[in-house]
N, C-alpha and C. Protein backbone atom coordinates (compact mmCIF):
# COMPACT_ATOMS: atom_id res chain seq x y z
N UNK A 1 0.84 -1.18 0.00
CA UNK A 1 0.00 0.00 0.00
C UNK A 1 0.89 1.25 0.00
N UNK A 2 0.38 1.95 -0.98
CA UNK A 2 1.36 3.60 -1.19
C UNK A 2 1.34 4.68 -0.21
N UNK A 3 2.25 5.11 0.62
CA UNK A 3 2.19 5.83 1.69
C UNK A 3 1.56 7.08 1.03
N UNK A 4 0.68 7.79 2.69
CA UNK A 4 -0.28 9.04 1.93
C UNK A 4 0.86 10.29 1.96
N UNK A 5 1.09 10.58 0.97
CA UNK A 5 1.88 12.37 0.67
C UNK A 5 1.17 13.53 0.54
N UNK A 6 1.97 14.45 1.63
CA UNK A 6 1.76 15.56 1.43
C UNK A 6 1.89 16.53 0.61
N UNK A 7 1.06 17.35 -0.46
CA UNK A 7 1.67 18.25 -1.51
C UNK A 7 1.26 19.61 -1.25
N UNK A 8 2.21 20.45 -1.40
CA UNK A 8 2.55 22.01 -1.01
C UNK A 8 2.38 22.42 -2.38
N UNK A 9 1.03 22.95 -2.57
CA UNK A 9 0.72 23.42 -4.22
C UNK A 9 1.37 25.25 -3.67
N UNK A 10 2.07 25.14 -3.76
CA UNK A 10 3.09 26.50 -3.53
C UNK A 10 4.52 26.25 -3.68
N UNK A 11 4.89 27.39 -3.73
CA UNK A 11 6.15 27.96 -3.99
C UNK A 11 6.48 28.61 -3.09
N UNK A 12 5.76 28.98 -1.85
CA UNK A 12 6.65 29.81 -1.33
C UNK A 12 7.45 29.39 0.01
N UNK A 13 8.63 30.12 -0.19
CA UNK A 13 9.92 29.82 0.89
C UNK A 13 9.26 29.85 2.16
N UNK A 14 8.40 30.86 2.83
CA UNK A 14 7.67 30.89 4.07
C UNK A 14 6.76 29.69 4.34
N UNK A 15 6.13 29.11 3.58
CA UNK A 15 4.97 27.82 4.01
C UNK A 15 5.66 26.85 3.66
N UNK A 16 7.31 26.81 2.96
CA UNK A 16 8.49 25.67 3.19
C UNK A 16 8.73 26.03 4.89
N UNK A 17 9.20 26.77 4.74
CA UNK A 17 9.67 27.07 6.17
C UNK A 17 8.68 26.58 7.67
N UNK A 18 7.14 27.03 7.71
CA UNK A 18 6.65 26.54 8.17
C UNK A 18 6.54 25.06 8.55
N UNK A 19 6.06 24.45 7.20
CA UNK A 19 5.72 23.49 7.11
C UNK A 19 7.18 22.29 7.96
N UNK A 20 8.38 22.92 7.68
CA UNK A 20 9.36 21.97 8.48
C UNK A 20 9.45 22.24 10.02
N UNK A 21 9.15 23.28 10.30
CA UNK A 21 8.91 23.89 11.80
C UNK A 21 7.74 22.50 12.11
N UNK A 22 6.34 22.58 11.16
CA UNK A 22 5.63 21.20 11.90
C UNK A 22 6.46 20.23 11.45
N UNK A 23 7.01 19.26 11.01
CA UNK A 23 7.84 18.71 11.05
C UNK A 23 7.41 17.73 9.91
N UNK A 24 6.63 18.05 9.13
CA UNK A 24 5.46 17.06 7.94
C UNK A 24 6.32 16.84 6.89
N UNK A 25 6.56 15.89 6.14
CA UNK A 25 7.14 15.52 5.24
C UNK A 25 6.24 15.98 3.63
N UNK A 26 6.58 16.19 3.01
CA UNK A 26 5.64 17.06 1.68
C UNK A 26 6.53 17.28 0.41
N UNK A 27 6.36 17.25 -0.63
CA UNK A 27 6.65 17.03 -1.65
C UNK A 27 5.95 18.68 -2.47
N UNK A 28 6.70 19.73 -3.28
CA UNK A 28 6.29 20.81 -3.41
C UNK A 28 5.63 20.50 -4.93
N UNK A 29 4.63 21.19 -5.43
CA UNK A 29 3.86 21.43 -6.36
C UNK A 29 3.06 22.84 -6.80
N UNK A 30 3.75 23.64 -7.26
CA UNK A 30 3.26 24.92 -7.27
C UNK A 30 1.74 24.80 -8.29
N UNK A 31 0.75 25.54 -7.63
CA UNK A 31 -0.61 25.93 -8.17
C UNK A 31 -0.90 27.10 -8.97
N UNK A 32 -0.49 27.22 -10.27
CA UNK A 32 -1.01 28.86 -10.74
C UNK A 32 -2.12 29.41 -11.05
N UNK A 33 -2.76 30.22 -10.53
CA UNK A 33 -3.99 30.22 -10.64
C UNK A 33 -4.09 32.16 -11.22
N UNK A 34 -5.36 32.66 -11.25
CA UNK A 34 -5.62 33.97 -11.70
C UNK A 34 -5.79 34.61 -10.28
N UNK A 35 -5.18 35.43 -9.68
CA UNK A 35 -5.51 35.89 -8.20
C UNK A 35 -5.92 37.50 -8.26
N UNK A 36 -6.51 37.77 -9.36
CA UNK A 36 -6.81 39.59 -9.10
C UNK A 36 -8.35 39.25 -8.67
N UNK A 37 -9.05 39.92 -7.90
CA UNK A 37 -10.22 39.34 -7.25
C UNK A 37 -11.39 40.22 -7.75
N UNK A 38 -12.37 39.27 -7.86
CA UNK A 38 -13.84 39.30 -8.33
C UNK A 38 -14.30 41.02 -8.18
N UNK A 39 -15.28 41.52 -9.04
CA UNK A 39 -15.85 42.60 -8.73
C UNK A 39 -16.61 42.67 -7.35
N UNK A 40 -16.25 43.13 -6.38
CA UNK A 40 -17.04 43.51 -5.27
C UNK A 40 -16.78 42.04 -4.17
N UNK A 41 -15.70 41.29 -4.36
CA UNK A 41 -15.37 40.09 -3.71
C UNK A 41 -14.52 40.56 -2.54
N UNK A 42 -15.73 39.72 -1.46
CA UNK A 42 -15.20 40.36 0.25
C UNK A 42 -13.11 39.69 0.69
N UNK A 43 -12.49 40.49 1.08
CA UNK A 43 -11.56 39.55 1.18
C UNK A 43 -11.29 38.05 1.61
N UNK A 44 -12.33 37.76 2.72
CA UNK A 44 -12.59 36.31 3.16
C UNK A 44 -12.50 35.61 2.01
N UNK A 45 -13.87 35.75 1.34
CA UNK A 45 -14.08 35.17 0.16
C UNK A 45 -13.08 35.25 -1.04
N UNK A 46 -12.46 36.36 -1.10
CA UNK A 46 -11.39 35.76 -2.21
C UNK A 46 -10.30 35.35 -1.38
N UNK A 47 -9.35 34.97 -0.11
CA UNK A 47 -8.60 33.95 -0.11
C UNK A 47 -9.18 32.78 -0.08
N UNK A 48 -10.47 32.81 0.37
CA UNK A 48 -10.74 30.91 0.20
C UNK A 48 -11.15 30.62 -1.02
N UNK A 49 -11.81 31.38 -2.24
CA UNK A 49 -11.73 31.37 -3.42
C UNK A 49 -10.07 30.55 -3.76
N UNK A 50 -9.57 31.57 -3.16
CA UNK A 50 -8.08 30.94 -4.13
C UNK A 50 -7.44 29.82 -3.69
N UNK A 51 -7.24 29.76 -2.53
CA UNK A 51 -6.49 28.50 -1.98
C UNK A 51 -7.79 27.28 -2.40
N UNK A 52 -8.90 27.24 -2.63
CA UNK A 52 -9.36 26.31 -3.12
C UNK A 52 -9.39 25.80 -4.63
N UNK A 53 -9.24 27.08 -5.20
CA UNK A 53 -8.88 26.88 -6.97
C UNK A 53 -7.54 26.09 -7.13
N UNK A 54 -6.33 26.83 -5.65
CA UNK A 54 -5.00 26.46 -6.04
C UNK A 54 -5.09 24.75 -5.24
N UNK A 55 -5.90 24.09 -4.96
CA UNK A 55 -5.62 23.24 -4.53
C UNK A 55 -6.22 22.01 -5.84
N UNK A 56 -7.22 22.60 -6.48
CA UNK A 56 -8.24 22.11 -7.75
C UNK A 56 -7.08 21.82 -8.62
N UNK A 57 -6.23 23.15 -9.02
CA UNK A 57 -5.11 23.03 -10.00
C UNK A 57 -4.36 22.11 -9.82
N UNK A 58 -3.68 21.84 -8.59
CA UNK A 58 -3.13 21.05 -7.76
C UNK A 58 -3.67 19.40 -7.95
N UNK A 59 -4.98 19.42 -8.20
CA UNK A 59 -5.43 17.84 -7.98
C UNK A 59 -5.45 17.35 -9.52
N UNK A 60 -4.98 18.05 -10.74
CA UNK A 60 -4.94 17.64 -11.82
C UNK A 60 -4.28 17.17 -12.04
N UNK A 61 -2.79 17.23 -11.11
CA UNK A 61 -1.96 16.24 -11.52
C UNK A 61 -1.57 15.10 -10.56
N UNK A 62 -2.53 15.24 -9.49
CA UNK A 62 -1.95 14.54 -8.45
C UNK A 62 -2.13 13.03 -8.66
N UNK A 63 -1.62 12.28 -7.45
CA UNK A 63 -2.03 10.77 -7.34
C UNK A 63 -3.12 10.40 -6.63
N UNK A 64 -3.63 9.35 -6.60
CA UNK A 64 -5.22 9.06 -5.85
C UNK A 64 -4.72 8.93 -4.28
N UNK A 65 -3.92 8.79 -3.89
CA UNK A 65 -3.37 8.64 -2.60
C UNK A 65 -2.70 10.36 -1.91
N UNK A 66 -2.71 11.11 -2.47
CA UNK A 66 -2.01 12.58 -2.24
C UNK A 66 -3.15 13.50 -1.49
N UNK A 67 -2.67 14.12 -0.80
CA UNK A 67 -3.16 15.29 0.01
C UNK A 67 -2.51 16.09 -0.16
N UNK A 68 -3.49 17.24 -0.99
CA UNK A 68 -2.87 18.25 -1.24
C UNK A 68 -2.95 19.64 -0.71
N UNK A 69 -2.30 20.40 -0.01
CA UNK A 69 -2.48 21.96 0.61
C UNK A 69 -2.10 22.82 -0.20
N UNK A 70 -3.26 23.98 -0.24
CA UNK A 70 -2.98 25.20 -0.88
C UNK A 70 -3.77 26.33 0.29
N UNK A 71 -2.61 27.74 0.37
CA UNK A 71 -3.36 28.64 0.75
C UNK A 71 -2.98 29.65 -0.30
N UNK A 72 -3.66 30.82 0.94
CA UNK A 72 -3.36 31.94 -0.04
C UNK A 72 -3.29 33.07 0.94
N UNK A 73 -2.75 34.23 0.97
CA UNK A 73 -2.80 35.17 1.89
C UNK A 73 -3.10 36.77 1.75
N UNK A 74 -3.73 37.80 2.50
CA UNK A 74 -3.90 38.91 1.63
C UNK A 74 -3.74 39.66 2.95
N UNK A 75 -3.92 40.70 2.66
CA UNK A 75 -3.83 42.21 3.66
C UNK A 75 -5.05 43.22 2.86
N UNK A 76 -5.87 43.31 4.39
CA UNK A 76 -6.68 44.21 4.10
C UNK A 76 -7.10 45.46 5.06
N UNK A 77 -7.05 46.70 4.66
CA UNK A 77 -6.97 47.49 4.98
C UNK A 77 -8.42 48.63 4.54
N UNK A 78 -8.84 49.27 5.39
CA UNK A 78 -9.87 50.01 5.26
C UNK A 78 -11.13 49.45 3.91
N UNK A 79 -10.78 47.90 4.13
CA UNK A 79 -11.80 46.56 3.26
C UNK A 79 -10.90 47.03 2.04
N UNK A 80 -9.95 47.49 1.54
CA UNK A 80 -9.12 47.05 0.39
C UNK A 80 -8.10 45.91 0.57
N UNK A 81 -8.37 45.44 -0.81
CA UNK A 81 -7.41 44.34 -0.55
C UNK A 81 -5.86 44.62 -1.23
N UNK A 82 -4.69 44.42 -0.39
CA UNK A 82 -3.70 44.65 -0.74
C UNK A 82 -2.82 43.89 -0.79
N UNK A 83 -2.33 42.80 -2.20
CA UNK A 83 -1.80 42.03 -2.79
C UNK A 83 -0.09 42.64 -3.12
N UNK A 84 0.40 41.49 -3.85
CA UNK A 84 1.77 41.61 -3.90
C UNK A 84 2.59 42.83 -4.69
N UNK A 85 3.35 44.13 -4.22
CA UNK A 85 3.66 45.25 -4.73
C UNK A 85 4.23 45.08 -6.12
N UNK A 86 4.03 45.38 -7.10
CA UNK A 86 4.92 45.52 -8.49
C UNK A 86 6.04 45.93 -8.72
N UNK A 87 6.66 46.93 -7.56
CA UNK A 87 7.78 47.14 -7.16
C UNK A 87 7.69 48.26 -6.11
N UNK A 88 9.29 48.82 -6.12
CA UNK A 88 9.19 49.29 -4.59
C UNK A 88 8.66 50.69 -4.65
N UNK A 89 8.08 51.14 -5.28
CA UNK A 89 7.39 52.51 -5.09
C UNK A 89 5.82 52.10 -5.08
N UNK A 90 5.54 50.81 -5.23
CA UNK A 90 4.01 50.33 -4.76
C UNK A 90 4.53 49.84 -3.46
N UNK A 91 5.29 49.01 -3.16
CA UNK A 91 5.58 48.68 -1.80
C UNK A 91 5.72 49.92 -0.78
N UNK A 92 6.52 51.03 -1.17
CA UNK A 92 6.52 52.25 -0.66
C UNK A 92 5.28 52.45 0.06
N UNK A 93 3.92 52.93 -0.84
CA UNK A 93 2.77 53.21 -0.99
C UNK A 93 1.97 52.53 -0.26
N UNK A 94 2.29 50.75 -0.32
CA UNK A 94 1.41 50.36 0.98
C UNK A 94 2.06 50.26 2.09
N UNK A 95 3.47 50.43 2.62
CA UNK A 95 3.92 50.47 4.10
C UNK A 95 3.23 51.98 4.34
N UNK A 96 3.28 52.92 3.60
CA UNK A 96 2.55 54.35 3.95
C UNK A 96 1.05 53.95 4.76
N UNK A 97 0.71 53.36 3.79
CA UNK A 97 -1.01 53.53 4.11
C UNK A 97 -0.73 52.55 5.61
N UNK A 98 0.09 51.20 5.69
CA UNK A 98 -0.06 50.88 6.92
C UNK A 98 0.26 50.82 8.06
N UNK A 99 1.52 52.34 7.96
CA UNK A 99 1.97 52.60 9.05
C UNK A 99 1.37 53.32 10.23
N UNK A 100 1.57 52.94 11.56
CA UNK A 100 1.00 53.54 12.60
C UNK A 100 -0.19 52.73 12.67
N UNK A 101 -1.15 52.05 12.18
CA UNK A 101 -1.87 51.36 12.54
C UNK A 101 -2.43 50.07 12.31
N UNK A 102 -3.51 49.30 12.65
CA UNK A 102 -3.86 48.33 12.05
C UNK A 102 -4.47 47.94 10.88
N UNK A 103 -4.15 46.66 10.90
CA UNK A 103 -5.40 46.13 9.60
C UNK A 103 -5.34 44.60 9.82
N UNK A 104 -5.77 44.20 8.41
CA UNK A 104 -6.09 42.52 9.00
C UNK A 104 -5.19 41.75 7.85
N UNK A 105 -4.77 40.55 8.40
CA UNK A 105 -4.26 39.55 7.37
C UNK A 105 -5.36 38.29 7.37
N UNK A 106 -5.50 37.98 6.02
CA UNK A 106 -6.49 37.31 6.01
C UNK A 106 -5.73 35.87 5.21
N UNK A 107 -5.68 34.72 5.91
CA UNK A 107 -5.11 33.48 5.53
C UNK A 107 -6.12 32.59 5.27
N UNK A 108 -6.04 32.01 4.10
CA UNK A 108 -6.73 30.80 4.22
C UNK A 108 -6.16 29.63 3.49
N UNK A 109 -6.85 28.22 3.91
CA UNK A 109 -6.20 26.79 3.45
C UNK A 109 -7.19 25.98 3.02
N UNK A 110 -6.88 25.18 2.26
CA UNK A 110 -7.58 24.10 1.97
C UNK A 110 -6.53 22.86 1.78
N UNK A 111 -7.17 21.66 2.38
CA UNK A 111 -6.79 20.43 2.66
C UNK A 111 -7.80 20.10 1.80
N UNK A 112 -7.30 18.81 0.72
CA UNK A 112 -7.71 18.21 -0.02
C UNK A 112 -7.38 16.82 0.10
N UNK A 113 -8.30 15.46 0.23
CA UNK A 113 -8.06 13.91 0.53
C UNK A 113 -8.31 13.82 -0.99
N UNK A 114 -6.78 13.72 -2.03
CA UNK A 114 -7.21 12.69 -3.50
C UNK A 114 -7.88 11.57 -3.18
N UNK A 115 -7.89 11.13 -2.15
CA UNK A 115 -8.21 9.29 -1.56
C UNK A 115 -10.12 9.51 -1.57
N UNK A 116 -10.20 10.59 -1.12
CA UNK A 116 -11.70 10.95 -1.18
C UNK A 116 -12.56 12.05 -1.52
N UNK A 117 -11.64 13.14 -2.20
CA UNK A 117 -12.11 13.73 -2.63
C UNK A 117 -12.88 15.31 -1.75
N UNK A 118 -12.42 14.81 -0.35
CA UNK A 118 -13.18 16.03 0.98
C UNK A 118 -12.04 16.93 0.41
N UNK A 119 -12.70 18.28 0.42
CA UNK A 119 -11.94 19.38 1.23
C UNK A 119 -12.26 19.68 2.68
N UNK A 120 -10.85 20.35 2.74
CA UNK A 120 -11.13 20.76 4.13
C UNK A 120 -10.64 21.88 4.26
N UNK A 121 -11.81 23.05 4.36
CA UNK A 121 -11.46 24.49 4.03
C UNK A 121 -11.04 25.35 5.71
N UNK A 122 -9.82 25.97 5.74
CA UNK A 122 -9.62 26.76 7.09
C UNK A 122 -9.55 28.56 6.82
N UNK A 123 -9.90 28.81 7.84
CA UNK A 123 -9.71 30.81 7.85
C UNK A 123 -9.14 31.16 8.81
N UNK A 124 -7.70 31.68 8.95
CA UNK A 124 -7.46 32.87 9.96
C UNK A 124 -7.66 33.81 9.64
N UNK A 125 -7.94 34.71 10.79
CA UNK A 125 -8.05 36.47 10.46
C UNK A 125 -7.19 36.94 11.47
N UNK A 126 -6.27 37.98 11.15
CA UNK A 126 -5.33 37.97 12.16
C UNK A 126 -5.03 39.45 12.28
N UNK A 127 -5.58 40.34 13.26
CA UNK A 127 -5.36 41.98 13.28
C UNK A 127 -3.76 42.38 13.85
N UNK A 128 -3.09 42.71 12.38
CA UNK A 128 -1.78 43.38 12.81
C UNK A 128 -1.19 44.50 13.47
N UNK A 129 -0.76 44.87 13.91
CA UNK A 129 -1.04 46.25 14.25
C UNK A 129 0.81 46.76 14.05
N UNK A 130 0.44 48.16 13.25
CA UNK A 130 2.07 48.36 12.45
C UNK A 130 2.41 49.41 13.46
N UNK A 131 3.85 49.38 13.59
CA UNK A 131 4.56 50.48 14.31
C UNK A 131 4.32 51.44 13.23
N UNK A 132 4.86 52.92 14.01
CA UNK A 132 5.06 54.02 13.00
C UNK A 132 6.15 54.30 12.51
N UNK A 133 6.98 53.63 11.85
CA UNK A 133 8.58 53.23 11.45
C UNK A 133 8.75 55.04 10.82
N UNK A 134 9.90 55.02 10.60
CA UNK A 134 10.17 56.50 10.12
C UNK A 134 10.51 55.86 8.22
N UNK A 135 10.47 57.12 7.67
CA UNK A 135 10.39 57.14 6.35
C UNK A 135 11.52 56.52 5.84
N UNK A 136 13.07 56.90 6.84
CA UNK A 136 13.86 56.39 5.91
C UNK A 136 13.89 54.96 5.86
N UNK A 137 13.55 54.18 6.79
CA UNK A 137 13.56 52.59 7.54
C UNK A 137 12.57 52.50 6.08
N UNK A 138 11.73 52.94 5.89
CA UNK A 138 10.12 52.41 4.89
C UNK A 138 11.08 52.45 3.78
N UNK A 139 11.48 53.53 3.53
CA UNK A 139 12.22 53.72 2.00
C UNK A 139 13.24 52.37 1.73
N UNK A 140 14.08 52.39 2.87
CA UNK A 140 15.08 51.23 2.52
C UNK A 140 14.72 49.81 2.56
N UNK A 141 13.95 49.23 3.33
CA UNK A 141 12.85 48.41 3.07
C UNK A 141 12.71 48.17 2.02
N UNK A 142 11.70 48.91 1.31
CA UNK A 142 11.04 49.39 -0.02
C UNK A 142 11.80 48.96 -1.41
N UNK A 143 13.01 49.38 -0.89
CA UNK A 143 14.50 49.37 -1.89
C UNK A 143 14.73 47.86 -2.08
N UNK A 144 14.62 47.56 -0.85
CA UNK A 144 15.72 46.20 -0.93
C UNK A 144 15.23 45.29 -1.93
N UNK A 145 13.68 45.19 -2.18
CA UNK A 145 13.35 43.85 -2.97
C UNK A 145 12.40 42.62 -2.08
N UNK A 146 12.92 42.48 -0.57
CA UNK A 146 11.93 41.54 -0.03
C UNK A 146 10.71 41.36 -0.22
N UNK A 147 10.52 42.88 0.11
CA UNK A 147 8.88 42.37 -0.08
C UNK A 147 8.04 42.26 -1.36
N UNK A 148 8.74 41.91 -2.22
CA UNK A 148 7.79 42.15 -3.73
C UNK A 148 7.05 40.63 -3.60
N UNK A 149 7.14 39.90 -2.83
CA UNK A 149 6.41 38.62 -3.15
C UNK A 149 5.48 38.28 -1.91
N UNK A 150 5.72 39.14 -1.31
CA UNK A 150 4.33 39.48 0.08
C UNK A 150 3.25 40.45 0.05
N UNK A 151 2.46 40.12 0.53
CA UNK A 151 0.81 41.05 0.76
C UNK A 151 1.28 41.85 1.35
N UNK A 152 0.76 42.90 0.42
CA UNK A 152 0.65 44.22 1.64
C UNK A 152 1.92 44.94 1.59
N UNK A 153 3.32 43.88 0.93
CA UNK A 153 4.62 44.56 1.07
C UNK A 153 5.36 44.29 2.13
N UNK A 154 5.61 43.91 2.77
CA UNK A 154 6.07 42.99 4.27
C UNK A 154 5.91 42.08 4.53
N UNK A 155 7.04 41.76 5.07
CA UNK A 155 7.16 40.04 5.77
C UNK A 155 7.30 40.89 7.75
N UNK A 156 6.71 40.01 8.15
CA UNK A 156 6.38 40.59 9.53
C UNK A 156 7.67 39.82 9.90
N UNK A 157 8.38 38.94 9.54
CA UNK A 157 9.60 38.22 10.41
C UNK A 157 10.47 38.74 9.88
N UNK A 158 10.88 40.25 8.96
CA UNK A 158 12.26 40.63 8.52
C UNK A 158 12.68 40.55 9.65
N UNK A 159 14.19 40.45 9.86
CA UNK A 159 15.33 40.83 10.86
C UNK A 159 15.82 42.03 11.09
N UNK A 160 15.67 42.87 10.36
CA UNK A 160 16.13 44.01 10.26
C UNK A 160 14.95 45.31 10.35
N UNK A 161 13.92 45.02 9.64
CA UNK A 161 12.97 46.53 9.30
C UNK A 161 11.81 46.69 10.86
N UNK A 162 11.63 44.76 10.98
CA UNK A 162 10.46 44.69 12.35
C UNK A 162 8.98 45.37 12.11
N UNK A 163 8.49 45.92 11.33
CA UNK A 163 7.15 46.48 10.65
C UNK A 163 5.94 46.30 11.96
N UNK A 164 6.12 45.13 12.66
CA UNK A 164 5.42 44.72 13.37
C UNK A 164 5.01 45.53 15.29
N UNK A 165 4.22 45.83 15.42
CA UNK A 165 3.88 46.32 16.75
C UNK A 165 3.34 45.61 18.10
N UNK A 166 3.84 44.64 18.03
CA UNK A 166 2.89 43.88 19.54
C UNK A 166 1.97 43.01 18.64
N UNK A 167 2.40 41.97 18.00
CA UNK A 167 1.10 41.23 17.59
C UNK A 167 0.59 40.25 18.36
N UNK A 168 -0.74 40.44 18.86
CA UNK A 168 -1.39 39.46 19.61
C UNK A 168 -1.99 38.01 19.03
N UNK A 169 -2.39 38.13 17.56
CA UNK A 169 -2.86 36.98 17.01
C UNK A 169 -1.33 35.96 16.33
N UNK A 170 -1.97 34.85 15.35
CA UNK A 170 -1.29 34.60 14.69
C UNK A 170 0.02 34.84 14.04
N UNK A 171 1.32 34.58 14.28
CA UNK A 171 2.00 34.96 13.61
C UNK A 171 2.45 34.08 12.67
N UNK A 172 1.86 32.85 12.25
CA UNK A 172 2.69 32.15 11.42
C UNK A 172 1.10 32.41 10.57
N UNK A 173 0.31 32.47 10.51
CA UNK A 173 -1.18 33.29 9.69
C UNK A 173 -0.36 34.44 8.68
N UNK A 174 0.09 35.07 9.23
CA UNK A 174 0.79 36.58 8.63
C UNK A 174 1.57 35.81 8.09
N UNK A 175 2.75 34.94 8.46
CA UNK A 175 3.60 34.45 7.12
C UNK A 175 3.14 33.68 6.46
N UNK A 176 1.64 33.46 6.32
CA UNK A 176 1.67 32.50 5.17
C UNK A 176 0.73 31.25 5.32
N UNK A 177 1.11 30.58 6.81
CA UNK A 177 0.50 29.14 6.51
C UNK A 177 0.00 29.17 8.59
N UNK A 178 -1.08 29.28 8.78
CA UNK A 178 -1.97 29.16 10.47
C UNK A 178 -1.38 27.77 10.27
N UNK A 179 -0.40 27.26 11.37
CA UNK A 179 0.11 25.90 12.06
C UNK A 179 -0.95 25.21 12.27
N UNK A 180 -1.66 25.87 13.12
CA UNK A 180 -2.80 25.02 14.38
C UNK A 180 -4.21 25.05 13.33
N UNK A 181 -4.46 25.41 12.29
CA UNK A 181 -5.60 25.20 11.17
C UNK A 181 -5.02 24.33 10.57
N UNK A 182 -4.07 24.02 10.20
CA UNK A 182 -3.18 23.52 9.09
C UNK A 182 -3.21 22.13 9.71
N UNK A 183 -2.99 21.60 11.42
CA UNK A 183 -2.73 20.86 12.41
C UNK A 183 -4.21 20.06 12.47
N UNK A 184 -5.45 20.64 12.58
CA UNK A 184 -6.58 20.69 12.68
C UNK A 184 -7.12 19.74 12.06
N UNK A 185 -6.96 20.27 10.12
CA UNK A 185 -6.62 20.08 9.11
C UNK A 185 -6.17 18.85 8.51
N UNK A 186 -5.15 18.48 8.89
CA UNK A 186 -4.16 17.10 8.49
C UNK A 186 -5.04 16.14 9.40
N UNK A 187 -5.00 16.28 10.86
CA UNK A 187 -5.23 15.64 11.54
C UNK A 187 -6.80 14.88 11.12
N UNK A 188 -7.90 15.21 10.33
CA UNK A 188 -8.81 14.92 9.53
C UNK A 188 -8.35 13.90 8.42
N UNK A 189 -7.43 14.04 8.01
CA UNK A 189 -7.12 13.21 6.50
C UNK A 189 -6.24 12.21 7.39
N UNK A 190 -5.83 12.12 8.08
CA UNK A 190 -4.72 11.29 9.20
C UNK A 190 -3.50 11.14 9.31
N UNK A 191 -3.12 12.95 8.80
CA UNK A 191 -1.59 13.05 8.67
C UNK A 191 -1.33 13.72 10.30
């Protein structure tokens, strides 16, 4: 009998990273999907929109024995949704808008059994709350390049910039992949 595998319909270095922190063995499979979101689509609804499309994409090539995970992550702010910067004078533009205060990161997952076909859909919502960094810290940030492949323009675990103010919720939600949904999750399919 074929042992059940885990597949990471992603690419990204942060939900690698996670995912070895839980200690799960997984096999990577990136999901490409269309992620600019629906006319008038609440942010909830478009990350679980997506991590469920990216997990669909995901099951086209999979094996009948595979479990496959896809999320997706966004930043939303005064109900806009704020996706990955085009470069650093959009990244600029959203550390502006989210400095000094809060907003929300909105994570979501889907667990998929190829063996049966369940999803198993999860939501964090996780209220960040941003220091008021000074301009030149934002600018150089901005410069460097990190954040062009994060929501919102930030990774809340840089080493250096810290963007972050006292976060009380989730912090592995904000990078990417909620542990304890994800934990929840597996533990259903019987990983």
């Amino acid at each position: 009998m074929a042992k059940t595998r885990l597949v990471l319909a992603s690419n990204s270095p942060r939900r690698r990273e996670l995912l070895a922190l839980g200690g799960w063995e997984y096999d990577t499979r990136p999901a490409h999907v269309e992620e600019t979101p629906r006319q008038g689509e609440e942010p909830k609804a478009y990350v679980q929109r997506l991590a469920e499309e990216k997990a669909r994409a995901c099951a086209l090539s999979a094996g009948k024995g595979e479990i496959i995970l896809a999320a997706d992550t966004t930043v939303v702010v005064d109900g806009d949704i704020l996706g990955k910067p085009q470069d650093a004078q959009e990244a600029a533009a959203m550390l502006r808008r989210l400095r000094g205060r809060s907003h929300q990161v909105c994570t979501a997952l889907t667990v998929l059994d190829m063996r049966t076909g369940a999803f198993f859909p999860e939501l964090c919502v996780t209220d960040v709350p941003m220091r008021d960094y000074p301009e030149e810290e934002l600018l150089a940030y901005a410069a460097s390049g990190d954040q062009l492949d994060k929501a919102g323009g930030y990774a809340i675990q840089d080493p250096v910039f810290h963007p972050v103010d006292c976060l009380q919720g989730c912090h592995a939600s904000v990078m990417g992949l909620p542990l304890c949904h994800l934990g929840r999750s597996l533990e259903k399919v019987g990983l």
